[in-house]
PDB file of N, CA and C in Angstrom:
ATOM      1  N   UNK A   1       0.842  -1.182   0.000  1.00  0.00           N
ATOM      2  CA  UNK A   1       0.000   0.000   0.000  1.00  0.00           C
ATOM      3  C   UNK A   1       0.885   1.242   0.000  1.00  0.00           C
ATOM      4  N   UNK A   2       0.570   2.275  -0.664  1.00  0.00           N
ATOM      5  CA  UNK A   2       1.291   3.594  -0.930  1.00  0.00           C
ATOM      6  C   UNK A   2       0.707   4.489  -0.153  1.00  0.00           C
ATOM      7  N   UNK A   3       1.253   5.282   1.044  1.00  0.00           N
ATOM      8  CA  UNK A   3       0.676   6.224   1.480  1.00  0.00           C
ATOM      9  C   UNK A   3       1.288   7.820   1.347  1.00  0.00           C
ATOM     10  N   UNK A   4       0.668   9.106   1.531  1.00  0.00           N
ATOM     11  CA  UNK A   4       1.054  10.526   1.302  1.00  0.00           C
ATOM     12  C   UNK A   4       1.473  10.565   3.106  1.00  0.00           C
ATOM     13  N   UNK A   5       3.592  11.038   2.641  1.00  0.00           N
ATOM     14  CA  UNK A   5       4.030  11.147   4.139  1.00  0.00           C
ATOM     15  C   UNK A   5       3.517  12.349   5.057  1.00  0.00           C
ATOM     16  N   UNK A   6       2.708  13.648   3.946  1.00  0.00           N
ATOM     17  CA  UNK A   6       2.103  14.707   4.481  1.00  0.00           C
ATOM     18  C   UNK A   6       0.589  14.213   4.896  1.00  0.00           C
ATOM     19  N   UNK A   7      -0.488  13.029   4.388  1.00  0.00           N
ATOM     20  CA  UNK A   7      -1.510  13.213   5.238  1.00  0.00           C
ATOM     21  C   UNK A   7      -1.327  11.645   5.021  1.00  0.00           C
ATOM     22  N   UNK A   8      -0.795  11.153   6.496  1.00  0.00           N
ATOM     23  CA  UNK A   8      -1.419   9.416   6.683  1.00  0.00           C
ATOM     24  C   UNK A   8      -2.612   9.160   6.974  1.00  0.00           C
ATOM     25  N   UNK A   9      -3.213   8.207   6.675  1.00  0.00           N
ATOM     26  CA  UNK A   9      -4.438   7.680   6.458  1.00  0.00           C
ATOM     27  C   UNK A   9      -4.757   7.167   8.026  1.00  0.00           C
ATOM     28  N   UNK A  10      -3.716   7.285   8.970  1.00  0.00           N
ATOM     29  CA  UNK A  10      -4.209   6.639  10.092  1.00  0.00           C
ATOM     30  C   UNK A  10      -4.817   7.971  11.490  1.00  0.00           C
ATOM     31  N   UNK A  11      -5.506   7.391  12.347  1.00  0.00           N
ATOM     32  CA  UNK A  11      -5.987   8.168  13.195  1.00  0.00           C
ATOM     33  C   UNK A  11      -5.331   9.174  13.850  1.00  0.00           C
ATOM     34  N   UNK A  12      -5.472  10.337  14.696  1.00  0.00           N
ATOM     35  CA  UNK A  12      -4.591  10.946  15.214  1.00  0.00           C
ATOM     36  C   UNK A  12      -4.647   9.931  16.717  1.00  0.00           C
ATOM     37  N   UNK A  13      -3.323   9.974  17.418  1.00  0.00           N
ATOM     38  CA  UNK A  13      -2.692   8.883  18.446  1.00  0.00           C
ATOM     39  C   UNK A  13      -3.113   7.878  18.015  1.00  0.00           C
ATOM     40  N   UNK A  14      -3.213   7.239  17.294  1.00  0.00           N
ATOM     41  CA  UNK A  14      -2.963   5.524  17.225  1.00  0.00           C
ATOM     42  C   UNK A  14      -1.968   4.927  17.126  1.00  0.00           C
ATOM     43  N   UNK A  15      -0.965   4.979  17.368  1.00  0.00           N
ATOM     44  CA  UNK A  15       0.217   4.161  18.096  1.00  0.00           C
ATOM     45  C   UNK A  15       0.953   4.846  18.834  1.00  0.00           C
ATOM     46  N   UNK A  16       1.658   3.687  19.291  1.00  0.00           N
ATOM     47  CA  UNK A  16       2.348   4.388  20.890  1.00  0.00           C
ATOM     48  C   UNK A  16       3.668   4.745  20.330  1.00  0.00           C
ATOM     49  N   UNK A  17       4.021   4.334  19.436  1.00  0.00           N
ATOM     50  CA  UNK A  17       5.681   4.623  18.364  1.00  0.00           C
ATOM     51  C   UNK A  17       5.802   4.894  17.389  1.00  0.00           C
ATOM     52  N   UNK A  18       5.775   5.657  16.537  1.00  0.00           N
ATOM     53  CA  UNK A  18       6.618   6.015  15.231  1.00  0.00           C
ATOM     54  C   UNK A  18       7.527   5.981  14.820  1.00  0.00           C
ATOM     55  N   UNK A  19       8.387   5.456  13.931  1.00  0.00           N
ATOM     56  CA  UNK A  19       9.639   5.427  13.247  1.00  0.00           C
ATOM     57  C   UNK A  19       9.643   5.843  11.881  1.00  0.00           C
ATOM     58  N   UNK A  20      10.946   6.566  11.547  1.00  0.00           N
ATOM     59  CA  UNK A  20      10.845   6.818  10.445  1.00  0.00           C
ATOM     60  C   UNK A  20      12.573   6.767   9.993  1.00  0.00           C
ATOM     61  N   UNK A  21      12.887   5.595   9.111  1.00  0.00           N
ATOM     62  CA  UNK A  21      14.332   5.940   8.694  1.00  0.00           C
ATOM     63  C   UNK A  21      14.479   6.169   7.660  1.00  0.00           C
ATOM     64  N   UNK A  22      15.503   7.823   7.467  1.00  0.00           N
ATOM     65  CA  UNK A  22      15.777   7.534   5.825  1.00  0.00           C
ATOM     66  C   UNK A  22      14.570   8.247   5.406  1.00  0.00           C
ATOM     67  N   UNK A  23      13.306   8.232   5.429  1.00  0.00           N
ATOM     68  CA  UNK A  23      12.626   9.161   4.596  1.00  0.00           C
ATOM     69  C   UNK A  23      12.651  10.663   4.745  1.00  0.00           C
ATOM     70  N   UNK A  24      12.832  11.484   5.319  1.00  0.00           N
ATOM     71  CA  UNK A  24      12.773  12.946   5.526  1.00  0.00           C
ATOM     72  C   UNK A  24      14.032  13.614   4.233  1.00  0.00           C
ATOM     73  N   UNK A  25      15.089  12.629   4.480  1.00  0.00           N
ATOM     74  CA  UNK A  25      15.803  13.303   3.187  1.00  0.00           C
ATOM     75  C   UNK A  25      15.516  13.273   2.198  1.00  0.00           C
ATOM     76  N   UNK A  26      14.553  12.349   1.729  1.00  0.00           N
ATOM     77  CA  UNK A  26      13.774  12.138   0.250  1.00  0.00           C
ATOM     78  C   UNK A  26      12.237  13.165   0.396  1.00  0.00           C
ATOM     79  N   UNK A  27      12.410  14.172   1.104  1.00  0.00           N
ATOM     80  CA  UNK A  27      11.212  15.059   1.175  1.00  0.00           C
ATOM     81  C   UNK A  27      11.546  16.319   0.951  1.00  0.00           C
ATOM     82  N   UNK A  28      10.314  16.878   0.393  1.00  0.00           N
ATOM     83  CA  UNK A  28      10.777  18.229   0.450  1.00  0.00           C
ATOM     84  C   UNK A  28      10.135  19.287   1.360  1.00  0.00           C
ATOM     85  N   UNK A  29       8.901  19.187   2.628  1.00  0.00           N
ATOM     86  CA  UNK A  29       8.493  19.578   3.170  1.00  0.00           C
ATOM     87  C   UNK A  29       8.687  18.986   4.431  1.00  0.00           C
ATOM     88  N   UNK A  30       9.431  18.920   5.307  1.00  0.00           N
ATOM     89  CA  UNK A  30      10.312  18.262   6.471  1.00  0.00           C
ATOM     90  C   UNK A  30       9.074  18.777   7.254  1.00  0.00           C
ATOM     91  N   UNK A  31       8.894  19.748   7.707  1.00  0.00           N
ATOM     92  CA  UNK A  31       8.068  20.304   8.750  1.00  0.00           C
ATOM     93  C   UNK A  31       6.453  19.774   8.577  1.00  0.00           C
ATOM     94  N   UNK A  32       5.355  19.501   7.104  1.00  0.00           N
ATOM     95  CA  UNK A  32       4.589  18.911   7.562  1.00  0.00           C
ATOM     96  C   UNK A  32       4.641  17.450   7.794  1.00  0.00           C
ATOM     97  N   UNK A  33       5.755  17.163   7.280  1.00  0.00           N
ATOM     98  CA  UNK A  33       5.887  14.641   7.239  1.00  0.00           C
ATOM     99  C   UNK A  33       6.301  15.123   9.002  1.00  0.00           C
ATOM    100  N   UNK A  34       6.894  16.204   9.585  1.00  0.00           N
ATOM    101  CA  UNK A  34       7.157  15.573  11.038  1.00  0.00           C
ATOM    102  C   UNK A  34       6.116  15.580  11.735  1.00  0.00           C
ATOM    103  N   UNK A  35       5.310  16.776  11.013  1.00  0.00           N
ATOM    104  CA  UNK A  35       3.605  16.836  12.045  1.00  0.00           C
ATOM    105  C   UNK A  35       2.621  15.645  11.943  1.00  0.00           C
ATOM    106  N   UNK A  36       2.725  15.278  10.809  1.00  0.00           N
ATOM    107  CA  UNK A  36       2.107  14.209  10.314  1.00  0.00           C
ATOM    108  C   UNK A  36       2.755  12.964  11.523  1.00  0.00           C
ATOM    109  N   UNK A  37       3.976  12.639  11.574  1.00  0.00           N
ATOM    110  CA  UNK A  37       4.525  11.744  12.638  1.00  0.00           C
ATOM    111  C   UNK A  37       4.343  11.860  13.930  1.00  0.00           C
ATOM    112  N   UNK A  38       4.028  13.397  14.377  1.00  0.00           N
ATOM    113  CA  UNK A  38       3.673  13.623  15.465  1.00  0.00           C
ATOM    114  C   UNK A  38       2.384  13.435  15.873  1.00  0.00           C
ATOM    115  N   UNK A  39       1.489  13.616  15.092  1.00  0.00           N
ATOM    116  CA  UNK A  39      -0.158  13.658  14.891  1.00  0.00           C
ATOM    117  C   UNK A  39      -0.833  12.107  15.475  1.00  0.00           C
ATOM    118  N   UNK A  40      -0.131  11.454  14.853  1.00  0.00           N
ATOM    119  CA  UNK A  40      -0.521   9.945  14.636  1.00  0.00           C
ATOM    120  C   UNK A  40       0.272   9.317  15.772  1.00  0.00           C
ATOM    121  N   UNK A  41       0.903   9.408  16.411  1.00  0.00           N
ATOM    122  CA  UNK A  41       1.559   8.868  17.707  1.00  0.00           C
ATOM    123  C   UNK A  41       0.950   9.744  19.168  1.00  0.00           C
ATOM    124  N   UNK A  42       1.045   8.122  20.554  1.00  0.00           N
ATOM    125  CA  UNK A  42       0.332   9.398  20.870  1.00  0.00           C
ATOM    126  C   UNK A  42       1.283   9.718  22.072  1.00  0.00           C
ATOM    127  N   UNK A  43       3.180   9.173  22.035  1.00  0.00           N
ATOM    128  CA  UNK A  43       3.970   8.673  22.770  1.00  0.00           C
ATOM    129  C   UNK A  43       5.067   9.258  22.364  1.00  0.00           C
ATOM    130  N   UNK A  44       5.453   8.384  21.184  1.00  0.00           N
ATOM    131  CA  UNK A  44       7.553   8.427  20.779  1.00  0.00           C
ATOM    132  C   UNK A  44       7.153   8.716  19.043  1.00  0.00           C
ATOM    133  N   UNK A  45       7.852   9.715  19.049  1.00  0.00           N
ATOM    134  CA  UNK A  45       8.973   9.420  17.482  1.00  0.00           C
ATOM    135  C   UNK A  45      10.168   8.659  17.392  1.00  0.00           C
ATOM    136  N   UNK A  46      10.606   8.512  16.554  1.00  0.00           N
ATOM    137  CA  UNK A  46      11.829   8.190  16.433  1.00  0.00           C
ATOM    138  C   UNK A  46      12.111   8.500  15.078  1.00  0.00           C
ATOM    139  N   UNK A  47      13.422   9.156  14.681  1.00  0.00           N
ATOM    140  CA  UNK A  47      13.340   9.602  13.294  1.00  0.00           C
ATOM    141  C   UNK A  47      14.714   9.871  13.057  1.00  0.00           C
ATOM    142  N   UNK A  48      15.462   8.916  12.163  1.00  0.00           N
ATOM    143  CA  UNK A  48      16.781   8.983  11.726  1.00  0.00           C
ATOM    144  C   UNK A  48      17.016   9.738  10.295  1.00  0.00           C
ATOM    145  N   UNK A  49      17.731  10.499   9.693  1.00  0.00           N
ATOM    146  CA  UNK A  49      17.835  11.598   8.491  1.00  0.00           C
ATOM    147  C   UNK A  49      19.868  11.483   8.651  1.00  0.00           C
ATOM    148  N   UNK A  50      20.068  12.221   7.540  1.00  0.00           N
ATOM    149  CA  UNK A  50      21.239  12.771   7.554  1.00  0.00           C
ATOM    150  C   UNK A  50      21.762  13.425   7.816  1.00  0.00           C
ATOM    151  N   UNK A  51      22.960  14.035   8.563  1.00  0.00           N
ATOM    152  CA  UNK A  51      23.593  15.225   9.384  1.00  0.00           C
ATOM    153  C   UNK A  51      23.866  16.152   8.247  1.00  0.00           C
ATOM    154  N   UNK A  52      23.914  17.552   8.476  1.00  0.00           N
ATOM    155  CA  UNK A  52      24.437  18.377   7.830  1.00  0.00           C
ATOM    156  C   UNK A  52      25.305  19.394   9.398  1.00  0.00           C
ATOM    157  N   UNK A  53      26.685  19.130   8.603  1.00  0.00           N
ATOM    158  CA  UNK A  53      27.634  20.008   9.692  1.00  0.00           C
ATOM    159  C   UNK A  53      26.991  21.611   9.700  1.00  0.00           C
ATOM    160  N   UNK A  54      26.659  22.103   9.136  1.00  0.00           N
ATOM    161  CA  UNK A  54      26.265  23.598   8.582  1.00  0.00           C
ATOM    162  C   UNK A  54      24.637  23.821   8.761  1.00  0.00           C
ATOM    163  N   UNK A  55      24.676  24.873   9.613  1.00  0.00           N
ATOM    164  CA  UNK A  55      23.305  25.346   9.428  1.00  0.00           C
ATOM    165  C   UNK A  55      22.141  26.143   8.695  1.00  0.00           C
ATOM    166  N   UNK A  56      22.470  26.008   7.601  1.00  0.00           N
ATOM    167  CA  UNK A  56      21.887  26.956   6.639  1.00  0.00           C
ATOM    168  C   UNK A  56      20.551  26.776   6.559  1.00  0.00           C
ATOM    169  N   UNK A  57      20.647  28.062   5.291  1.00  0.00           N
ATOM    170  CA  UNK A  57      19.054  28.243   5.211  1.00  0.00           C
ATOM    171  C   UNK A  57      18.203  26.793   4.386  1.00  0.00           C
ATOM    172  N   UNK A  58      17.314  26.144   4.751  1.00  0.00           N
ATOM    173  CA  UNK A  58      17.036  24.597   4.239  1.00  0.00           C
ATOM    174  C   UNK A  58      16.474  25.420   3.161  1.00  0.00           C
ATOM    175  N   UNK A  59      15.684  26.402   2.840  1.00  0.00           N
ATOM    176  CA  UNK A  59      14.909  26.483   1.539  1.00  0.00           C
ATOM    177  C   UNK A  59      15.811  26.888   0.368  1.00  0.00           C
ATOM    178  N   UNK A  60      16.421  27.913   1.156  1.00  0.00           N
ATOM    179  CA  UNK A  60      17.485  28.576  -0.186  1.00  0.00           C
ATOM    180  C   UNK A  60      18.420  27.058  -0.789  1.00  0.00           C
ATOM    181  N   UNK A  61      18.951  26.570   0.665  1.00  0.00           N
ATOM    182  CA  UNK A  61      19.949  25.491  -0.193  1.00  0.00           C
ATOM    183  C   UNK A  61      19.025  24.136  -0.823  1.00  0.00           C
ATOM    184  N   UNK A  62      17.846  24.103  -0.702  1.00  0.00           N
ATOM    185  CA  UNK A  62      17.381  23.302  -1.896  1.00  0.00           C
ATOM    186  C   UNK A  62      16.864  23.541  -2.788  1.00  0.00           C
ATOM    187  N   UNK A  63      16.794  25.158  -2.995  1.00  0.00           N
ATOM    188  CA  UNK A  63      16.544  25.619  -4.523  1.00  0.00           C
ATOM    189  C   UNK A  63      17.681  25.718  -4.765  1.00  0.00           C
ATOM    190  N   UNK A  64      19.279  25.951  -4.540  1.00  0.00           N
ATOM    191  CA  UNK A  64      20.044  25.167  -5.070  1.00  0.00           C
ATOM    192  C   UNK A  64      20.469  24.111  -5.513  1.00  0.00           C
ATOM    193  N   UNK A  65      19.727  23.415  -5.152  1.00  0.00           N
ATOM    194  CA  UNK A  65      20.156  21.856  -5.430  1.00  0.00           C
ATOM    195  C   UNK A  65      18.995  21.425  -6.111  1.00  0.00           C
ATOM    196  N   UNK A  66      18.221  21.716  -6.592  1.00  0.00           N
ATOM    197  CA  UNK A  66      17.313  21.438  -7.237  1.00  0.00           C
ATOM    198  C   UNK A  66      17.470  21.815  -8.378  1.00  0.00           C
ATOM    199  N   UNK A  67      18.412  22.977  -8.936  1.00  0.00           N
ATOM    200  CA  UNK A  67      18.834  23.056 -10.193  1.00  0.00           C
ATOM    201  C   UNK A  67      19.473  22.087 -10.665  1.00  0.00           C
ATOM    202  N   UNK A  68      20.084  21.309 -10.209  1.00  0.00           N
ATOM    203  CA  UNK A  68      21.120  20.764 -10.243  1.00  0.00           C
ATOM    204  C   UNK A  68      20.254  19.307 -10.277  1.00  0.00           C
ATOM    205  N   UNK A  69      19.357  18.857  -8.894  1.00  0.00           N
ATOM    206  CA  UNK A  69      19.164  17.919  -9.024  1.00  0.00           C
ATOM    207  C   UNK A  69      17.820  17.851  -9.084  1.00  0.00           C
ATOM    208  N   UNK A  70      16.500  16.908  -9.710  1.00  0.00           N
ATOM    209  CA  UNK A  70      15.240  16.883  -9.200  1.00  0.00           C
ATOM    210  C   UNK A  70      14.893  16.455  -8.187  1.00  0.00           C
ATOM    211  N   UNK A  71      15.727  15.248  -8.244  1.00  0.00           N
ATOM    212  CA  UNK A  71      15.350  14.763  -6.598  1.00  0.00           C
ATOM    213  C   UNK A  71      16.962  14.850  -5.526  1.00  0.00           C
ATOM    214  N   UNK A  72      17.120  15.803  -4.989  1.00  0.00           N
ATOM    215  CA  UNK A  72      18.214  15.783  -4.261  1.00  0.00           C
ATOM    216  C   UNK A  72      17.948  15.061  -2.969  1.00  0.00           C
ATOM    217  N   UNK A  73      18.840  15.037  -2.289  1.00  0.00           N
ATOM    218  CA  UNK A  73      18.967  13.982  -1.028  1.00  0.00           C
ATOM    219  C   UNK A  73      19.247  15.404  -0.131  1.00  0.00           C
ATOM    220  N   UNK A  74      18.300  15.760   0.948  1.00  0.00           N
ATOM    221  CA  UNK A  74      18.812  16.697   1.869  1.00  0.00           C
ATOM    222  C   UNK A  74      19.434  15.823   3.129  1.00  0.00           C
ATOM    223  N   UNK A  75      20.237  16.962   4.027  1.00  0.00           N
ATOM    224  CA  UNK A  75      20.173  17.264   4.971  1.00  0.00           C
ATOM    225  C   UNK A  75      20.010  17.874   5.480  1.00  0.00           C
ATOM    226  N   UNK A  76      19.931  17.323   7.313  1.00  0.00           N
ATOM    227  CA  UNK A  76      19.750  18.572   7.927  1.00  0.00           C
ATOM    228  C   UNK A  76      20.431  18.499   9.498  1.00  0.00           C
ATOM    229  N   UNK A  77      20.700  19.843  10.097  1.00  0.00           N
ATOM    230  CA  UNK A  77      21.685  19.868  11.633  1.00  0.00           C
ATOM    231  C   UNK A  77      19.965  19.266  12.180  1.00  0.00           C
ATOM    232  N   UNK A  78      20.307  19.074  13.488  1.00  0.00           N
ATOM    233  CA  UNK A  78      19.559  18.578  14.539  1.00  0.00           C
ATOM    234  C   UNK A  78      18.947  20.556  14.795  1.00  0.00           C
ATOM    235  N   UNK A  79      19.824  21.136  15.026  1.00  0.00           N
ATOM    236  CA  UNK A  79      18.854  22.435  15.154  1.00  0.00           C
ATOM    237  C   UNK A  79      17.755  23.136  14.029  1.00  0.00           C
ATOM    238  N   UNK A  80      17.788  22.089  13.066  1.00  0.00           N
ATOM    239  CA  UNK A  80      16.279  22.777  11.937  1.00  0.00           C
ATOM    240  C   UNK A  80      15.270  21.605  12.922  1.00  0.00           C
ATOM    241  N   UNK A  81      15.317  20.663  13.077  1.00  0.00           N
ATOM    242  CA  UNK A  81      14.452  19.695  13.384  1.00  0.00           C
ATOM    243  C   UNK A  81      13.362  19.577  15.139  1.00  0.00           C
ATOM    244  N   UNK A  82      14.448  19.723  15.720  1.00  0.00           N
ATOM    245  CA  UNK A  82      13.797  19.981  17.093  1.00  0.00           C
ATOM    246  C   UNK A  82      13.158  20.889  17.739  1.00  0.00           C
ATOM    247  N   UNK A  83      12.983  21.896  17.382  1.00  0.00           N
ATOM    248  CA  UNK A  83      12.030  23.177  17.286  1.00  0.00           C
ATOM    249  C   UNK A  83      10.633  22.586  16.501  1.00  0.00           C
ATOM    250  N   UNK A  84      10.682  21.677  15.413  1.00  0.00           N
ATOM    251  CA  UNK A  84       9.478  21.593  14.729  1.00  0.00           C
ATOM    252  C   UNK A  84       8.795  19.947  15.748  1.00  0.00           C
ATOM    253  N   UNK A  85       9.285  19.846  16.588  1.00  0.00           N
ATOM    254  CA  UNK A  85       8.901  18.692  17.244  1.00  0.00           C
ATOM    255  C   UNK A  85       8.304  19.467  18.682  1.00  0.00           C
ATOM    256  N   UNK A  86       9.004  20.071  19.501  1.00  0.00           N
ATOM    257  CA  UNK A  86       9.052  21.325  20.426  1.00  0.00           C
ATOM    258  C   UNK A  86       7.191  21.442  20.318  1.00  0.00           C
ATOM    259  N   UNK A  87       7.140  22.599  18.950  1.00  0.00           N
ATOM    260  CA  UNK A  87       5.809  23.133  18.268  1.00  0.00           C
ATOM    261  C   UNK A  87       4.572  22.107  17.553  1.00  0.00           C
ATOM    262  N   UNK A  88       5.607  21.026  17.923  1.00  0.00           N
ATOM    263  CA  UNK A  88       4.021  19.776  17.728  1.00  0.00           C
ATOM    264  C   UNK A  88       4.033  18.943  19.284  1.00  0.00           C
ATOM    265  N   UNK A  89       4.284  19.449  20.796  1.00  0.00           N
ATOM    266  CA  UNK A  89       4.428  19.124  21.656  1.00  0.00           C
ATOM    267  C   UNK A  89       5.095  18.012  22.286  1.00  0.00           C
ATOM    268  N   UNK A  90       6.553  18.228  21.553  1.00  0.00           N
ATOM    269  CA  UNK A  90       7.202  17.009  21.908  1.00  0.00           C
ATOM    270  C   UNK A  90       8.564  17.559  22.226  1.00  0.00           C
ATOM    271  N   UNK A  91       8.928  16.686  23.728  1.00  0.00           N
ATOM    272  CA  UNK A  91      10.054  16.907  24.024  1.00  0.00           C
ATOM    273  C   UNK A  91      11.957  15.941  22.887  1.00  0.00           C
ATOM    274  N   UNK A  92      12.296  16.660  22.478  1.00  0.00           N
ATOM    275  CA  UNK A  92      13.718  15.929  21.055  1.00  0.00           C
ATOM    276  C   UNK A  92      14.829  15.737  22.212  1.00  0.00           C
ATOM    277  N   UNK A  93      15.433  14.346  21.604  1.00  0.00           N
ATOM    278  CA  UNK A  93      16.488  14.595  22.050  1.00  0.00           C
ATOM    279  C   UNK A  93      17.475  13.704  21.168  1.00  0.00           C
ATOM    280  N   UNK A  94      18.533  14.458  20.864  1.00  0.00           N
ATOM    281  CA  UNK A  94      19.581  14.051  19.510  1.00  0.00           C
ATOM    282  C   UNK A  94      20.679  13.390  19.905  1.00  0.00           C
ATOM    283  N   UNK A  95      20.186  11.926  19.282  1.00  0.00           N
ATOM    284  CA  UNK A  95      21.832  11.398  19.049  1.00  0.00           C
ATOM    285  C   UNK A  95      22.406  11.063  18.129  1.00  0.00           C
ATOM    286  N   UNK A  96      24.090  11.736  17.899  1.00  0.00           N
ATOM    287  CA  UNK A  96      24.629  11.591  17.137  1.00  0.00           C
ATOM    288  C   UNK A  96      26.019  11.089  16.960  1.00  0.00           C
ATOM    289  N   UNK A  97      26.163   9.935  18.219  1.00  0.00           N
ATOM    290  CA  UNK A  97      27.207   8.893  18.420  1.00  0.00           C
ATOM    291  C   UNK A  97      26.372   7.485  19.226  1.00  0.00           C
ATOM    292  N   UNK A  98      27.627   6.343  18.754  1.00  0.00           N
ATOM    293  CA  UNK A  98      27.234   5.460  19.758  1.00  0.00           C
ATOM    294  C   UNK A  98      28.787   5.000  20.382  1.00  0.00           C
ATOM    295  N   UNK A  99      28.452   4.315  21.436  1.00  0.00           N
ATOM    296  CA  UNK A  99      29.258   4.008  22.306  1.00  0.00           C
ATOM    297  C   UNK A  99      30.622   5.169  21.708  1.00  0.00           C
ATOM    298  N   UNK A 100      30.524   6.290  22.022  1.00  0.00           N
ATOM    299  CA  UNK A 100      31.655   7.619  21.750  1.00  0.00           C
ATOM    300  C   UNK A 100      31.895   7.855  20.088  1.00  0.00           C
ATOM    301  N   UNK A 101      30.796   6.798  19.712  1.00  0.00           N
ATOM    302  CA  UNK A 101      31.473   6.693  17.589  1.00  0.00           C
ATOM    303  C   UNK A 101      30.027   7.394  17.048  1.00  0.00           C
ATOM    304  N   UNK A 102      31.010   8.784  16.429  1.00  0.00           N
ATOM    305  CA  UNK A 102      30.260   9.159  15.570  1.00  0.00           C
ATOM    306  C   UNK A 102      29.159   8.049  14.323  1.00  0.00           C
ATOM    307  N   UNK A 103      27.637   8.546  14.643  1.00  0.00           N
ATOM    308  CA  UNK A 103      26.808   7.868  13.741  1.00  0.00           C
ATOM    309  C   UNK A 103      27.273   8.415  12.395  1.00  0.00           C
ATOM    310  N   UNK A 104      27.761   7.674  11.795  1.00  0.00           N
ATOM    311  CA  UNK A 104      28.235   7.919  10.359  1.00  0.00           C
ATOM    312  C   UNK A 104      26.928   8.455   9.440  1.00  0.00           C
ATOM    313  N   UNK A 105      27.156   9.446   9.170  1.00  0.00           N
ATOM    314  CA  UNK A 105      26.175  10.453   7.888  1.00  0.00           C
ATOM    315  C   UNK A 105      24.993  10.982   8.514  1.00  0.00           C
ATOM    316  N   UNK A 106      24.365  10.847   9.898  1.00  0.00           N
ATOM    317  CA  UNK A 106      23.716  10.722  10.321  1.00  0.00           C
ATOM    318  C   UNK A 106      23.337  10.711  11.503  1.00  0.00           C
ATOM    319  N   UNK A 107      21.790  10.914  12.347  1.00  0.00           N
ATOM    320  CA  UNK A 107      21.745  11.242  13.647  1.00  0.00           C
ATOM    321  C   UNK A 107      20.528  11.442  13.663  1.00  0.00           C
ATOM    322  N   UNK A 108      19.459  10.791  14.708  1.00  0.00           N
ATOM    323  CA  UNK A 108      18.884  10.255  15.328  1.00  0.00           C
ATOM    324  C   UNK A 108      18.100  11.370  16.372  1.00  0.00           C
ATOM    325  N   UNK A 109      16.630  11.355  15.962  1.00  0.00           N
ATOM    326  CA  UNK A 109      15.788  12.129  16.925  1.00  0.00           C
ATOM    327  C   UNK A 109      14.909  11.393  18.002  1.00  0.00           C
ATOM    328  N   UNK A 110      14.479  11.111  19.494  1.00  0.00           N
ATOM    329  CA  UNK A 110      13.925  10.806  19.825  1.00  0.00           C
ATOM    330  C   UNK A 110      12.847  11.317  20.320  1.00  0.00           C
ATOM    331  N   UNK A 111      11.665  11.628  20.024  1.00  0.00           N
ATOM    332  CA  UNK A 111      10.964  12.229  20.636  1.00  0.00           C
ATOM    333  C   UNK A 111       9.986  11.604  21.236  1.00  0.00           C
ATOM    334  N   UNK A 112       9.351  12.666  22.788  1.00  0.00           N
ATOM    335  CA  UNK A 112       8.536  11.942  23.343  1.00  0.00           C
ATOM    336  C   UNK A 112       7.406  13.169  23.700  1.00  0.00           C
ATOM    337  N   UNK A 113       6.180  12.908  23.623  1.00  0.00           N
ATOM    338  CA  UNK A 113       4.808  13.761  23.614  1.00  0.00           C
ATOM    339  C   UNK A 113       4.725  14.134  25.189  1.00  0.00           C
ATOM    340  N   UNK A 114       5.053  15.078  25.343  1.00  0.00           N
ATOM    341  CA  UNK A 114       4.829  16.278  26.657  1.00  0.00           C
ATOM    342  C   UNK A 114       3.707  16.034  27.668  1.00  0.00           C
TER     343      UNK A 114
END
């Protein structure tokens, strides 16, 4: 079954967990697929994406890259992301090592509903 990551077909809180790996960089509207993840849980996110060392502007640098590419692969720092979790009532918290080893390309949101 194919679903739209901006409106899931499922209830708001019907499950106690969400996961999501890997899809947010294949998006181009980060802020509604996280509401959408937030909406539908009524507990935890969990949501793994790609690191970007640099904090830039996400819109400007993917109308750059969109010249270039149609479907580019974003990233993003942990500070575009946890503010939009914050404002859908959820407390983030970022990891981006394990046992002291950098998560290679990548880093890890946990969130939990306030």
């Amino acid at each position: 079954e194919t679903a739209n990551g901006y409106a899931l077909h499922f209830n708001d809180e019907q499950y106690d967990l969400v996961i999501s790996i890997g899809a947010l960089q294949c998006l181009e509207h980060h802020e509604k697929f996280i509401a959408e993840l937030c909406r539908v849980t009524k507990k935890y996110v969990i949501l793994s994406t790609l690191y970007s060392y640099r904090k830039r502007n996400l819109n400007e640098h993917l109308q750059k890259m969109l010249e270039e590419d149609p479907w580019p692969t974003r990233e993003y720092h942990p500070s575009h992301l946890v503010p939009i979790f914050e404002k859908n009532g959820f407390t983030a918290t970022v990891l981006t090592h394990e046992n002291k080893e950098r998560i290679r390309d990548g880093f890890f949101i946990l969130a939990e509903k306030k």
